[in-house]
N, C-alpha and C. Protein backbone atom coordinates (compact mmCIF):
# COMPACT_ATOMS: atom_id res chain seq x y z
N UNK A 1 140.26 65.11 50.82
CA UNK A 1 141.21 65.39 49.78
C UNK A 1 141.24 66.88 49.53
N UNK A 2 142.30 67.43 49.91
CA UNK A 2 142.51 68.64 48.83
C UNK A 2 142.98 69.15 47.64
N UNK A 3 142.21 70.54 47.47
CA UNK A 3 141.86 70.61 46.08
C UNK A 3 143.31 71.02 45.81
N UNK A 4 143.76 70.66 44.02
CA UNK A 4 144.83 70.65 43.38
C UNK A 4 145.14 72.51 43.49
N UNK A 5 146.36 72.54 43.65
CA UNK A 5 146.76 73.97 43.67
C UNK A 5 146.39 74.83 42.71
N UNK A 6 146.17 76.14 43.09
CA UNK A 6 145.18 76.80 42.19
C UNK A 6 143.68 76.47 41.66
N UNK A 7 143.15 75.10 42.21
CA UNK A 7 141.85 74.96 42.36
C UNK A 7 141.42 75.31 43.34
N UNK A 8 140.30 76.35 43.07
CA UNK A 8 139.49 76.40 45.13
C UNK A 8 137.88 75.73 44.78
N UNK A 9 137.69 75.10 46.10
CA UNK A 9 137.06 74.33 46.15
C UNK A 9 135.38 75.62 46.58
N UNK A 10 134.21 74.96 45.53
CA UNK A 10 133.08 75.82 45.53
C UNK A 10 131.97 75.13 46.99
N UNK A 11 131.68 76.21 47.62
CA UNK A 11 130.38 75.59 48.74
C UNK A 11 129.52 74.95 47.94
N UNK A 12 128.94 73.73 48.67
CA UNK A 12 127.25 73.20 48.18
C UNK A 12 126.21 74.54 47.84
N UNK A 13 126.35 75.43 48.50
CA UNK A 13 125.08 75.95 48.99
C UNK A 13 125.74 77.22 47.94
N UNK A 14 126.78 77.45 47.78
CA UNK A 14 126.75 78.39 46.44
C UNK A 14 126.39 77.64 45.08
N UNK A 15 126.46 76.61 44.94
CA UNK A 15 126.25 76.10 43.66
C UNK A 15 124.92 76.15 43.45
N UNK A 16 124.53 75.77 44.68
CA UNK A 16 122.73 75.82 44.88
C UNK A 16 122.34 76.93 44.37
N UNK A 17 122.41 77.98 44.82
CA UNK A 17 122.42 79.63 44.37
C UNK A 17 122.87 79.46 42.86
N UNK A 18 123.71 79.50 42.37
CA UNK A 18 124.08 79.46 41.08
C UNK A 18 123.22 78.65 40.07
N UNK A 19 122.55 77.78 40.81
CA UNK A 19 121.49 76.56 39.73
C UNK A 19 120.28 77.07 40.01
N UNK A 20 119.83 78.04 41.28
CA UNK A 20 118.38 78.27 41.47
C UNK A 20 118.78 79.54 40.63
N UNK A 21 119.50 80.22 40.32
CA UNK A 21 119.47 81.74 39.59
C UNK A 21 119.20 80.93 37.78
N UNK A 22 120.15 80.34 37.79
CA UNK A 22 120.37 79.89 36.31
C UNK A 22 119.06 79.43 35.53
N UNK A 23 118.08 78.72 36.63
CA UNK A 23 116.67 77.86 36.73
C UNK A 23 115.72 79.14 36.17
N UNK A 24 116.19 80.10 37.58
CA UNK A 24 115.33 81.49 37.21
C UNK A 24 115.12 81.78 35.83
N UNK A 25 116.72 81.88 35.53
CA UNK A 25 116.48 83.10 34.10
C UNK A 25 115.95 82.39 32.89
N UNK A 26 116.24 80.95 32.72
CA UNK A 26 115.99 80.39 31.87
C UNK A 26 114.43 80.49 31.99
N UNK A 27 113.37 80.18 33.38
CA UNK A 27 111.88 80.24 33.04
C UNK A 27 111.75 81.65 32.84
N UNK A 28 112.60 82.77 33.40
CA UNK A 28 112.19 84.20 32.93
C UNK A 28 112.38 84.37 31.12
N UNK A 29 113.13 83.43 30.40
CA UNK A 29 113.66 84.26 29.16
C UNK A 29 112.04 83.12 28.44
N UNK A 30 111.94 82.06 28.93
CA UNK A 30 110.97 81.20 28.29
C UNK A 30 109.59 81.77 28.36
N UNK A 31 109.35 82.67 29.56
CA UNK A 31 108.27 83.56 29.85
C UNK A 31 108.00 84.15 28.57
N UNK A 32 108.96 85.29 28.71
CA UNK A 32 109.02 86.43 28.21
C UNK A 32 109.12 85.83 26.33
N UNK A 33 109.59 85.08 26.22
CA UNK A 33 109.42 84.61 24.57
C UNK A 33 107.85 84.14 24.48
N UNK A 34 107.41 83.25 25.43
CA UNK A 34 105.58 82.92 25.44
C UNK A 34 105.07 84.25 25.04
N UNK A 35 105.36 85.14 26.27
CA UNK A 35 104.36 86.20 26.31
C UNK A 35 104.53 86.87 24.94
N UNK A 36 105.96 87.05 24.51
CA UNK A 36 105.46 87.95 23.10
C UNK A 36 105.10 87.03 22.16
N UNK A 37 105.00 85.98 21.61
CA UNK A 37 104.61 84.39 21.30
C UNK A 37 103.27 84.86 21.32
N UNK A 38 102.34 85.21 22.80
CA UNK A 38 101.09 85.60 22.74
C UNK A 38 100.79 86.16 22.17
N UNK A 39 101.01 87.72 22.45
CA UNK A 39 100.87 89.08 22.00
C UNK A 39 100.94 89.42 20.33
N UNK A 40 101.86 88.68 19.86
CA UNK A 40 101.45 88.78 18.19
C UNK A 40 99.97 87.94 17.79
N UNK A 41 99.41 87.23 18.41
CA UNK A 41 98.52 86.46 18.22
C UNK A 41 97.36 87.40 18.27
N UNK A 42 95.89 87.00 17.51
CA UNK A 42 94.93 87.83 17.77
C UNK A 42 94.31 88.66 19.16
N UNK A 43 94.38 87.83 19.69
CA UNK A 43 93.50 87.19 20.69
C UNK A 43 94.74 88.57 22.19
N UNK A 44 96.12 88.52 21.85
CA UNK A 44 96.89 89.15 21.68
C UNK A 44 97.19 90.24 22.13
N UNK A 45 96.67 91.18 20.13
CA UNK A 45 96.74 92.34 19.95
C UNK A 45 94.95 92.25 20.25
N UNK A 46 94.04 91.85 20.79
CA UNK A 46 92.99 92.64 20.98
C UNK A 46 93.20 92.91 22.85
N UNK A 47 94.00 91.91 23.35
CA UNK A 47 94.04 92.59 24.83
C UNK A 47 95.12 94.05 24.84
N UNK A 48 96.21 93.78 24.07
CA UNK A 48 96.73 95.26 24.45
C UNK A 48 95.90 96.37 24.20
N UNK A 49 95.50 95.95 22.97
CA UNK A 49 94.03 96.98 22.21
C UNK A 49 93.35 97.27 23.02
N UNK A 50 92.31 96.79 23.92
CA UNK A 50 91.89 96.93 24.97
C UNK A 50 92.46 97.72 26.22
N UNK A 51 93.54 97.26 26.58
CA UNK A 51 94.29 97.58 27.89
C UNK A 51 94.61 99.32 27.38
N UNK A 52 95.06 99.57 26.19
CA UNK A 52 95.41 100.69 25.57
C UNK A 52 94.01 101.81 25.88
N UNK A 53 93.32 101.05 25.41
CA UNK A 53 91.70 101.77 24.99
C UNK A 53 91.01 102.14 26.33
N UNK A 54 91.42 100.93 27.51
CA UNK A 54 90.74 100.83 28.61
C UNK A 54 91.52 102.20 29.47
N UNK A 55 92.74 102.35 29.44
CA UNK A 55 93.61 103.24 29.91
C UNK A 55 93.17 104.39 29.90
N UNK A 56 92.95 104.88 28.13
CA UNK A 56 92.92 106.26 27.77
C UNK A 56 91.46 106.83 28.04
N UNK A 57 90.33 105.75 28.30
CA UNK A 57 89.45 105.82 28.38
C UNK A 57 89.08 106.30 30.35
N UNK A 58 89.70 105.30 30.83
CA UNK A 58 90.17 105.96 32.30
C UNK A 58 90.26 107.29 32.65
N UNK A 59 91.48 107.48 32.25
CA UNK A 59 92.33 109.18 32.32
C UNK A 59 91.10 109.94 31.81
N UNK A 60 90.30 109.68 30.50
CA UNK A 60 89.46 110.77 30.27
C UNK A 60 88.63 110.97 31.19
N UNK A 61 88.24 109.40 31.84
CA UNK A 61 86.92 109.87 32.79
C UNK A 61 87.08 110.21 34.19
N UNK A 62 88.76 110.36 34.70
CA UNK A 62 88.65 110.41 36.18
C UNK A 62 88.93 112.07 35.89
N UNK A 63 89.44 112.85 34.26
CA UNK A 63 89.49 114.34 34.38
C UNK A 63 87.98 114.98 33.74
N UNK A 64 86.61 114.25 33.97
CA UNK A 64 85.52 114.55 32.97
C UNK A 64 85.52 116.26 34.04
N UNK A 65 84.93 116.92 32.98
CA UNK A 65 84.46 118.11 34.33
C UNK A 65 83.38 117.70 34.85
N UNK A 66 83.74 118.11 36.22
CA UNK A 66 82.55 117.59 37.26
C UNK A 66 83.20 116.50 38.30
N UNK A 67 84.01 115.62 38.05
CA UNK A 67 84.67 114.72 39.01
C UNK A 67 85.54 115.84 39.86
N UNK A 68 85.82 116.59 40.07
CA UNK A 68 86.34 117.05 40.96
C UNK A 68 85.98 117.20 42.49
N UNK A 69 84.50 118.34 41.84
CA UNK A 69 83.78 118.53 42.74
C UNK A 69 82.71 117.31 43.51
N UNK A 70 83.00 116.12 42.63
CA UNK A 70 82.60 115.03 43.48
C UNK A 70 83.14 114.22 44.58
N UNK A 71 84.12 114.45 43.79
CA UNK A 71 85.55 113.63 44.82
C UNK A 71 85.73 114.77 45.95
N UNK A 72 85.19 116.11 45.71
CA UNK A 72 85.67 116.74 47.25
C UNK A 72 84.46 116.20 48.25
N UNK A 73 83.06 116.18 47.77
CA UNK A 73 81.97 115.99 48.62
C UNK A 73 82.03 114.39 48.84
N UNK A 74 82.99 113.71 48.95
CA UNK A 74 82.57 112.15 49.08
C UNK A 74 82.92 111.44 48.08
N UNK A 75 83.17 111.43 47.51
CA UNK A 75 83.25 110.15 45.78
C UNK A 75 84.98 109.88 46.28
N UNK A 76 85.03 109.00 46.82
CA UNK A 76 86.45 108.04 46.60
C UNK A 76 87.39 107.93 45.40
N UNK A 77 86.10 107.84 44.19
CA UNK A 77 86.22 107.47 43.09
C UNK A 77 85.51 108.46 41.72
N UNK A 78 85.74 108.84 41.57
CA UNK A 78 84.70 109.71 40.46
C UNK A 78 84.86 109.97 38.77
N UNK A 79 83.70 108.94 38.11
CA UNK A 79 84.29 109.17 36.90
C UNK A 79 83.06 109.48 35.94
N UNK A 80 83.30 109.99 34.82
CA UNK A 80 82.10 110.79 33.70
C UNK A 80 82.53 109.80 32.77
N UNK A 81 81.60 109.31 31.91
CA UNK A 81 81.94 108.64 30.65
C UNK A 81 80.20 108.46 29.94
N UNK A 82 81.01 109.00 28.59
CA UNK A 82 79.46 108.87 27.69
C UNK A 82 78.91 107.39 27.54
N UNK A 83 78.03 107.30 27.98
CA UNK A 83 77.01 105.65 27.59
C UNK A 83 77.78 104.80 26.25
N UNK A 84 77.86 105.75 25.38
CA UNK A 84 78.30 105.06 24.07
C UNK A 84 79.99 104.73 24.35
N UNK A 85 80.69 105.22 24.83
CA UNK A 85 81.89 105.05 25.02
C UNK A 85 82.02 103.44 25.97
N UNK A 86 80.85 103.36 26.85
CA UNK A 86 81.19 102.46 27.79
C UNK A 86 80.14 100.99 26.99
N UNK A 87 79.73 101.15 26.15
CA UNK A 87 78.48 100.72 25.82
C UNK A 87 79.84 99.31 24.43
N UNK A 88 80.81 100.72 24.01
CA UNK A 88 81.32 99.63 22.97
C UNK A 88 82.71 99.20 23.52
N UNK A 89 83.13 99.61 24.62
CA UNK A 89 84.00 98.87 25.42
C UNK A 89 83.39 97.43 26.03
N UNK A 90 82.15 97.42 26.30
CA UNK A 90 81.73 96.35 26.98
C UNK A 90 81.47 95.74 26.09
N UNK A 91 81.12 95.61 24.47
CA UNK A 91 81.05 95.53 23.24
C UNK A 91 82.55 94.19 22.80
N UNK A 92 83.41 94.76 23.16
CA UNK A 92 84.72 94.34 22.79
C UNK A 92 85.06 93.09 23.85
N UNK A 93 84.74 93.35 24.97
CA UNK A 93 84.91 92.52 26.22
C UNK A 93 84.17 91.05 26.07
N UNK A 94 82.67 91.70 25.56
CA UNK A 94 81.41 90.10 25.88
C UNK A 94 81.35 89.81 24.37
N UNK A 95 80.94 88.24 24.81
CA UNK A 95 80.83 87.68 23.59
C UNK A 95 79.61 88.28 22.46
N UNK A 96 80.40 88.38 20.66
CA UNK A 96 79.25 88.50 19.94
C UNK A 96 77.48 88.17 20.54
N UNK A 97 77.54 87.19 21.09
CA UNK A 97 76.36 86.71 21.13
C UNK A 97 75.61 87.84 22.25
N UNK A 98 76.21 88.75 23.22
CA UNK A 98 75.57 89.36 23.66
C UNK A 98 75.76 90.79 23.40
N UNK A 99 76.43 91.03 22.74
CA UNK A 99 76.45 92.37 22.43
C UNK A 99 75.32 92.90 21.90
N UNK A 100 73.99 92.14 21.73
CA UNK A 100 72.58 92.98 21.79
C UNK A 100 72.05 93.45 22.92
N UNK A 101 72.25 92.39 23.92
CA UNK A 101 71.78 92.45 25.11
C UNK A 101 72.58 94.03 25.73
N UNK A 102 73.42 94.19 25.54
CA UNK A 102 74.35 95.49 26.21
C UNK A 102 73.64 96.53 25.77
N UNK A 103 73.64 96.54 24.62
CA UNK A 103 73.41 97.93 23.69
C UNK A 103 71.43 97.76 24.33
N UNK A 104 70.79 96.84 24.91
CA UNK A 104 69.38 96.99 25.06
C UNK A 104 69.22 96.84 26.46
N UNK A 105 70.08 97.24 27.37
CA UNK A 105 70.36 97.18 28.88
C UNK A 105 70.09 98.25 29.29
N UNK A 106 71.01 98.96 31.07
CA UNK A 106 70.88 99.86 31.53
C UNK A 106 71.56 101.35 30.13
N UNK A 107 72.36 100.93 29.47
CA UNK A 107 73.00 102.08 28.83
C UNK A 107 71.92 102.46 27.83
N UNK A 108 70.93 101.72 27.65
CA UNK A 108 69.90 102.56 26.31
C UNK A 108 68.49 102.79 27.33
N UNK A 109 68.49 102.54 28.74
CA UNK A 109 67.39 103.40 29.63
C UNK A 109 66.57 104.55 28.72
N UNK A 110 65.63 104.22 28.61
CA UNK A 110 64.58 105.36 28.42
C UNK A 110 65.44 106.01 27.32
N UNK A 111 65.63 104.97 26.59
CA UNK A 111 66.53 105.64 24.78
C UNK A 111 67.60 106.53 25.26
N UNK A 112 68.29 106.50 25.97
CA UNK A 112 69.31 107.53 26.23
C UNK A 112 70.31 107.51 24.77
N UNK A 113 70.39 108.72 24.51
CA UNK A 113 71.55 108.91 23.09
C UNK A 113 72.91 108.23 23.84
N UNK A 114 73.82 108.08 22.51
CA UNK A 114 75.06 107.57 22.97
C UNK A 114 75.93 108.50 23.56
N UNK A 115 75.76 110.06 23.68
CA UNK A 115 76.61 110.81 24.02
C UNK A 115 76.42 111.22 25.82
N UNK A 116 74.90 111.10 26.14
CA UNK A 116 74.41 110.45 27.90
C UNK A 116 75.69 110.32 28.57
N UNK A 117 75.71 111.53 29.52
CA UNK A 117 77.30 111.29 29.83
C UNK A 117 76.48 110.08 31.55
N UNK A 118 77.68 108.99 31.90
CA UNK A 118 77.45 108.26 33.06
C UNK A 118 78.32 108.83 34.07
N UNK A 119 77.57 109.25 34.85
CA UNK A 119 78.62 109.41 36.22
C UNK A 119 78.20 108.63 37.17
N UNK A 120 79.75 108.23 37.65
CA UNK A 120 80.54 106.88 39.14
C UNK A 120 81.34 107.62 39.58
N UNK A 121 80.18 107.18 41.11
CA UNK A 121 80.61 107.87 42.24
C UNK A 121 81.04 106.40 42.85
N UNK A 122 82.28 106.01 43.68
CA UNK A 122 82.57 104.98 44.55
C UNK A 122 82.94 105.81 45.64
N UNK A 123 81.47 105.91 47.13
CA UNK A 123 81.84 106.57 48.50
C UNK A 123 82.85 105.81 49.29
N UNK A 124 83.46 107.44 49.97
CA UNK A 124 83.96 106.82 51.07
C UNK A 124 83.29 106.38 52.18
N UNK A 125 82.47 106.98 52.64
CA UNK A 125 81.44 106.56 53.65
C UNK A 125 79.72 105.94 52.66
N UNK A 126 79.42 104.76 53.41
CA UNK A 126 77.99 104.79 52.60
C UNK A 126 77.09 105.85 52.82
N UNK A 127 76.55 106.05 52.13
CA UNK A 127 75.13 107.30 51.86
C UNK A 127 75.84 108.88 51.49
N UNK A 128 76.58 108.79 51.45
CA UNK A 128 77.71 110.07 51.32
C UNK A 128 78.49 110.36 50.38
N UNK A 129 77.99 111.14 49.01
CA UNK A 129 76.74 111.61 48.69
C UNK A 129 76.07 110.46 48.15
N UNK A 130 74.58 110.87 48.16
CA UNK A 130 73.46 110.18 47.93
C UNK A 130 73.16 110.36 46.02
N UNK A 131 72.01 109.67 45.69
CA UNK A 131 72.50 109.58 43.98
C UNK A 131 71.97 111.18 43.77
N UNK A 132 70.52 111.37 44.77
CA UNK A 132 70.59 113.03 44.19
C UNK A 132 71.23 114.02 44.56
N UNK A 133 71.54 113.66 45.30
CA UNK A 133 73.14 115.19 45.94
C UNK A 133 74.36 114.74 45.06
N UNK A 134 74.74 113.44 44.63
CA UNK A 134 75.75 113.87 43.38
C UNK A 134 75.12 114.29 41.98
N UNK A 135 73.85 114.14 41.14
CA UNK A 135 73.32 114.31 40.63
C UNK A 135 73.31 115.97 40.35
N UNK A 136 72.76 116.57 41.78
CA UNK A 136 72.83 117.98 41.78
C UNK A 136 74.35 118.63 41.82
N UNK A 137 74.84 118.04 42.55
CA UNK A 137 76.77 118.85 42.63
C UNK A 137 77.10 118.53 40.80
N UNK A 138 76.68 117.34 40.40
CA UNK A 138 77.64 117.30 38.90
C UNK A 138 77.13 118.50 37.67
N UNK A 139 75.68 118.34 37.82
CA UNK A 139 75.12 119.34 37.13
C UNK A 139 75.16 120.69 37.80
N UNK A 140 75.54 121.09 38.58
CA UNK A 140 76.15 122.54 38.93
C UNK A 140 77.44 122.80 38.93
N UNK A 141 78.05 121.53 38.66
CA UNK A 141 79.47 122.13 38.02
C UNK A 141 79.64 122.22 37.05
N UNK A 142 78.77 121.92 35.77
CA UNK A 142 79.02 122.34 34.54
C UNK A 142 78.42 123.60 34.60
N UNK A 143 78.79 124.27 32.93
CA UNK A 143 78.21 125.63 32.80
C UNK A 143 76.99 125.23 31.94
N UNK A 144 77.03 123.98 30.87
CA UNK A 144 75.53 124.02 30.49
C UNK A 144 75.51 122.38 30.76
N UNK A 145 75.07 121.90 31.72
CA UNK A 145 74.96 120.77 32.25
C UNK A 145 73.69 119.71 31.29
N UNK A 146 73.88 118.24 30.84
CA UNK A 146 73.39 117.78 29.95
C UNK A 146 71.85 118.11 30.15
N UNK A 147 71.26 117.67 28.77
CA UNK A 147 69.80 117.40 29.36
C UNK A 147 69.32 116.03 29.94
N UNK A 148 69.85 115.23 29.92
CA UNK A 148 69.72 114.01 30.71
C UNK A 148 71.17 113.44 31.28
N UNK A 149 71.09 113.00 32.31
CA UNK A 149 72.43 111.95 32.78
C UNK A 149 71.92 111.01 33.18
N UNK A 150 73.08 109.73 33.64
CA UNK A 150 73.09 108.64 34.55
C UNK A 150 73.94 109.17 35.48
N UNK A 151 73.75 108.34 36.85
CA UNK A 151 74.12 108.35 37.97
C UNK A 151 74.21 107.12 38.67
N UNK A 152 75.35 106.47 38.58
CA UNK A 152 75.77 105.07 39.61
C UNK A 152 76.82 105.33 40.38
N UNK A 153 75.95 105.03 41.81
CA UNK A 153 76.30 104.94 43.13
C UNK A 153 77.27 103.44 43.58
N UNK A 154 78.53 103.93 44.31
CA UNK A 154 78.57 102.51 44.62
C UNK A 154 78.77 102.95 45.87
N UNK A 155 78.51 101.92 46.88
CA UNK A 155 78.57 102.04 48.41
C UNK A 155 80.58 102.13 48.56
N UNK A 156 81.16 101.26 48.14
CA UNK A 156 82.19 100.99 48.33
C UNK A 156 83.06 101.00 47.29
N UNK A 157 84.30 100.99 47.02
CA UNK A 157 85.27 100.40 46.24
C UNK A 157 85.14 99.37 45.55
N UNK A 158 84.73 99.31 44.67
CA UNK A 158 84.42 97.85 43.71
C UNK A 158 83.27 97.42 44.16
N UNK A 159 82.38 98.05 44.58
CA UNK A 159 80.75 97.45 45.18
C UNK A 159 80.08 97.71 43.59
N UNK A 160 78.57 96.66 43.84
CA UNK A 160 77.68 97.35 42.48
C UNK A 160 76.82 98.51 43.17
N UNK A 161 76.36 99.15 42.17
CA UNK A 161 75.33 100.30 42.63
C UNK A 161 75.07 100.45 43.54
N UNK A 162 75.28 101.24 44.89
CA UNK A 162 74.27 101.69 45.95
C UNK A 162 73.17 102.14 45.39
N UNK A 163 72.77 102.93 44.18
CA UNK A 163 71.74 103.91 43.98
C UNK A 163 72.62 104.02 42.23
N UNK A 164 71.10 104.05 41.53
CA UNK A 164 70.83 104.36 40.42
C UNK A 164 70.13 105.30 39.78
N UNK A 165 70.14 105.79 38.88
CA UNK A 165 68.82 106.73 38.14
C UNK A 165 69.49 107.58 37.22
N UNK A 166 68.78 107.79 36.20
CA UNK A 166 68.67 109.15 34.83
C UNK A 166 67.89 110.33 35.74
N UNK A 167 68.85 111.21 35.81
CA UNK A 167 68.50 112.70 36.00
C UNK A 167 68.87 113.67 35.05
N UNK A 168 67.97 115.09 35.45
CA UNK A 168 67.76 115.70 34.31
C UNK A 168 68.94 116.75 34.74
N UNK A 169 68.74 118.01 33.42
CA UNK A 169 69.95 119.00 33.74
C UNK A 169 70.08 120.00 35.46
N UNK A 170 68.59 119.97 35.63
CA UNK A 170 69.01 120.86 36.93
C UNK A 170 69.08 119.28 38.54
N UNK A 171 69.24 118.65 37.76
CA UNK A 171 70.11 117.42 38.78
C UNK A 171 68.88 116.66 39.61
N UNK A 172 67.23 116.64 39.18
CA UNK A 172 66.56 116.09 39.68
C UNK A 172 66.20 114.27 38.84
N UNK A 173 65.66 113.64 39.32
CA UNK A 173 65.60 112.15 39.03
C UNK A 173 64.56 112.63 37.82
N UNK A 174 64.88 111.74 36.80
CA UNK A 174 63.77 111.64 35.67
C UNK A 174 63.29 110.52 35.82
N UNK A 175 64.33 109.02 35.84
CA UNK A 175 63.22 107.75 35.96
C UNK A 175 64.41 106.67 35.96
N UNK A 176 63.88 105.57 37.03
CA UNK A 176 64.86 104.56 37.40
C UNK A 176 66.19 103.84 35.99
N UNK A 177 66.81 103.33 36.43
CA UNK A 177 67.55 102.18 35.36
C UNK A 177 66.49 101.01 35.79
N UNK A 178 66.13 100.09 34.46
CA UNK A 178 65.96 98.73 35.00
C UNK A 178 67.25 98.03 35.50
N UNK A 179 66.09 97.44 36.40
CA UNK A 179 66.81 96.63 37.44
C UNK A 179 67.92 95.08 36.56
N UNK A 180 68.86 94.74 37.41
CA UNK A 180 69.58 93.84 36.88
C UNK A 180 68.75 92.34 36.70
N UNK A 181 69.28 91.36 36.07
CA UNK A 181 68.23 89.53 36.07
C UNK A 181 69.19 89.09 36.87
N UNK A 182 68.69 88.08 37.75
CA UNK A 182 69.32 86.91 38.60
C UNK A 182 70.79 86.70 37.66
N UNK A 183 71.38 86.69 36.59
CA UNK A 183 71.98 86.77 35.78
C UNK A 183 73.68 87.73 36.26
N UNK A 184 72.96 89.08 36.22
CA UNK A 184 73.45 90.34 36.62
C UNK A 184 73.78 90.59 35.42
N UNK A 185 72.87 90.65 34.17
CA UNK A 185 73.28 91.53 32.94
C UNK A 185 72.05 92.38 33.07
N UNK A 186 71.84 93.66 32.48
CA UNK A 186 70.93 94.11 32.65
C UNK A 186 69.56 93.96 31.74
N UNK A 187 68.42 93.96 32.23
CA UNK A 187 67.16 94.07 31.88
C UNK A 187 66.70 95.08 30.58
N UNK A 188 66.34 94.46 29.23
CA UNK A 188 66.12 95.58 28.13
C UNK A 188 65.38 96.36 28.79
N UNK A 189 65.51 97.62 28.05
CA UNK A 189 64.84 98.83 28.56
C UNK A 189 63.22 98.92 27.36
N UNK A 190 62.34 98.71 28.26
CA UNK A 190 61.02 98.77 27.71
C UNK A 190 61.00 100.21 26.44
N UNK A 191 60.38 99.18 25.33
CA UNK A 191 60.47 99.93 24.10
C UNK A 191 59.24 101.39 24.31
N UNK A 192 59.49 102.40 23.93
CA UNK A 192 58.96 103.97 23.92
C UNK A 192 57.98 103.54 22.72
C-alpha cells in the first residue's frame, strides 16, 4: 500500500535510531537528576568536599619545592606534602573507628610533628633514584631544608613503597617507618 499523498513513509531502522536516541536522553536526564539527587545529600557534599580538597591538595604537592629536581633525576611522579595534611585527609576517607590508628601509624614515626614534610617519588625505572639519593637531591634543593623528612619510594606507578625512611636535613637516614600488618594499615609507632 502506498502512503497517502503528502505522507512519506519512515524506514524501520530510522525509527529505531529515533527510539534508541529518545531511550538515551531520557536515562541521561534521569542520571543527571540522581546524581544531583546525590550530591545535595551528606554523604554528597562530603565527596565533592573531598574531591575539592583532594585536588588542591595535589597541585600543592606536585609544585612543593624540591619535586622538580626529582622528577629530572627519575621520579615519574614527585610529590611533597606535610604528614599532617595527609594524616587528616586519610582522616576524612576511613572510618571514625580508625582514625586513631592513622594518626598512630607511619605518619607519627618517631613523633614526627604535623608539619614533617612527606616526599613521593613514583620511578621510572626501579632503583632509580634510590630512597637516599632522593633524600639527598630533595634536601639540596631547598635553601634551609627540614630537620627531619619522610621519604616513600615507589617502584612503579601506583606500586606501594619500594623504600622507606625519616631522613635528616643534610639527606642522610635517621630511622626506618614501621613496617605495614598483614592488614596493610600501618603499625603504631613505638611510644618515646
Amino acid at each position: 500500500m502506498e502512503p497517502a499523498s503528502g505522507e512519506r513513509s519512515r524506514s524501520p531502522i530510522v525509527t529505531l535510531v529515533y527510539f534508541v536516541l529518545g531511550l538515551g536522553a531520557v536515562l541521561l536526564l534521569l542520571g543527571g537528576v540522581g546524581m544531583f539527587l546525590f550530591l545535595r545529600t551528606e554523604q554528597g557534599q562530603k565527596i565533592l568536599t573531598l574531591a575539592r580538597e583532594g585536588r588542591a591538595l595535589l597541585a600543592e604537592a606536585s609544585s612543593a619545592p624540591g619535586t622538580t629536581e626529582l622528577r629530572d633525576v627519575g621520579c615519574e611522579a614527585a610529590l611533597v606534602l606535610p604528614a599532617g595534611k595527609i594524616a587528616d585527609l586519610l582522616r576524612q576517607l576511613e572510618p571514625a573507628a580508625r582514625s586513631d590508628e592513622i594518626g598512630a601509624g607511619f605518619l607519627s614515626a618517631g613523633s614526627l610533628p604535623a608539619e614533617t614534610p612527606v616526599v613521593f617519588c613514583s620511578q621510572r625505572q626501579p632503583g632509580v633514584p634510590d630512597c637516599s639519593a632522593a633524600a639527598r637531591i630533595y634536601s639540596a634543593a631547598l635553601a634551609q631544608p627540614p630537620e627531619r623528612f619522610v621519604v616513600l619510594m615507589a617502584p612503579r606507578q601506583g606500586a606501594l613503597a619500594g623504600c622507606s625512611g625519616v631522613f635528616g636535613a643534610d639527606g642522610t637516614r635517621v630511622e626506618d617507618l614501621p613496617p605495614l600488618r598483614a592488614d596493610g594499615t600501618p603499625q603504631a609507632a613505638p611510644p618515646l
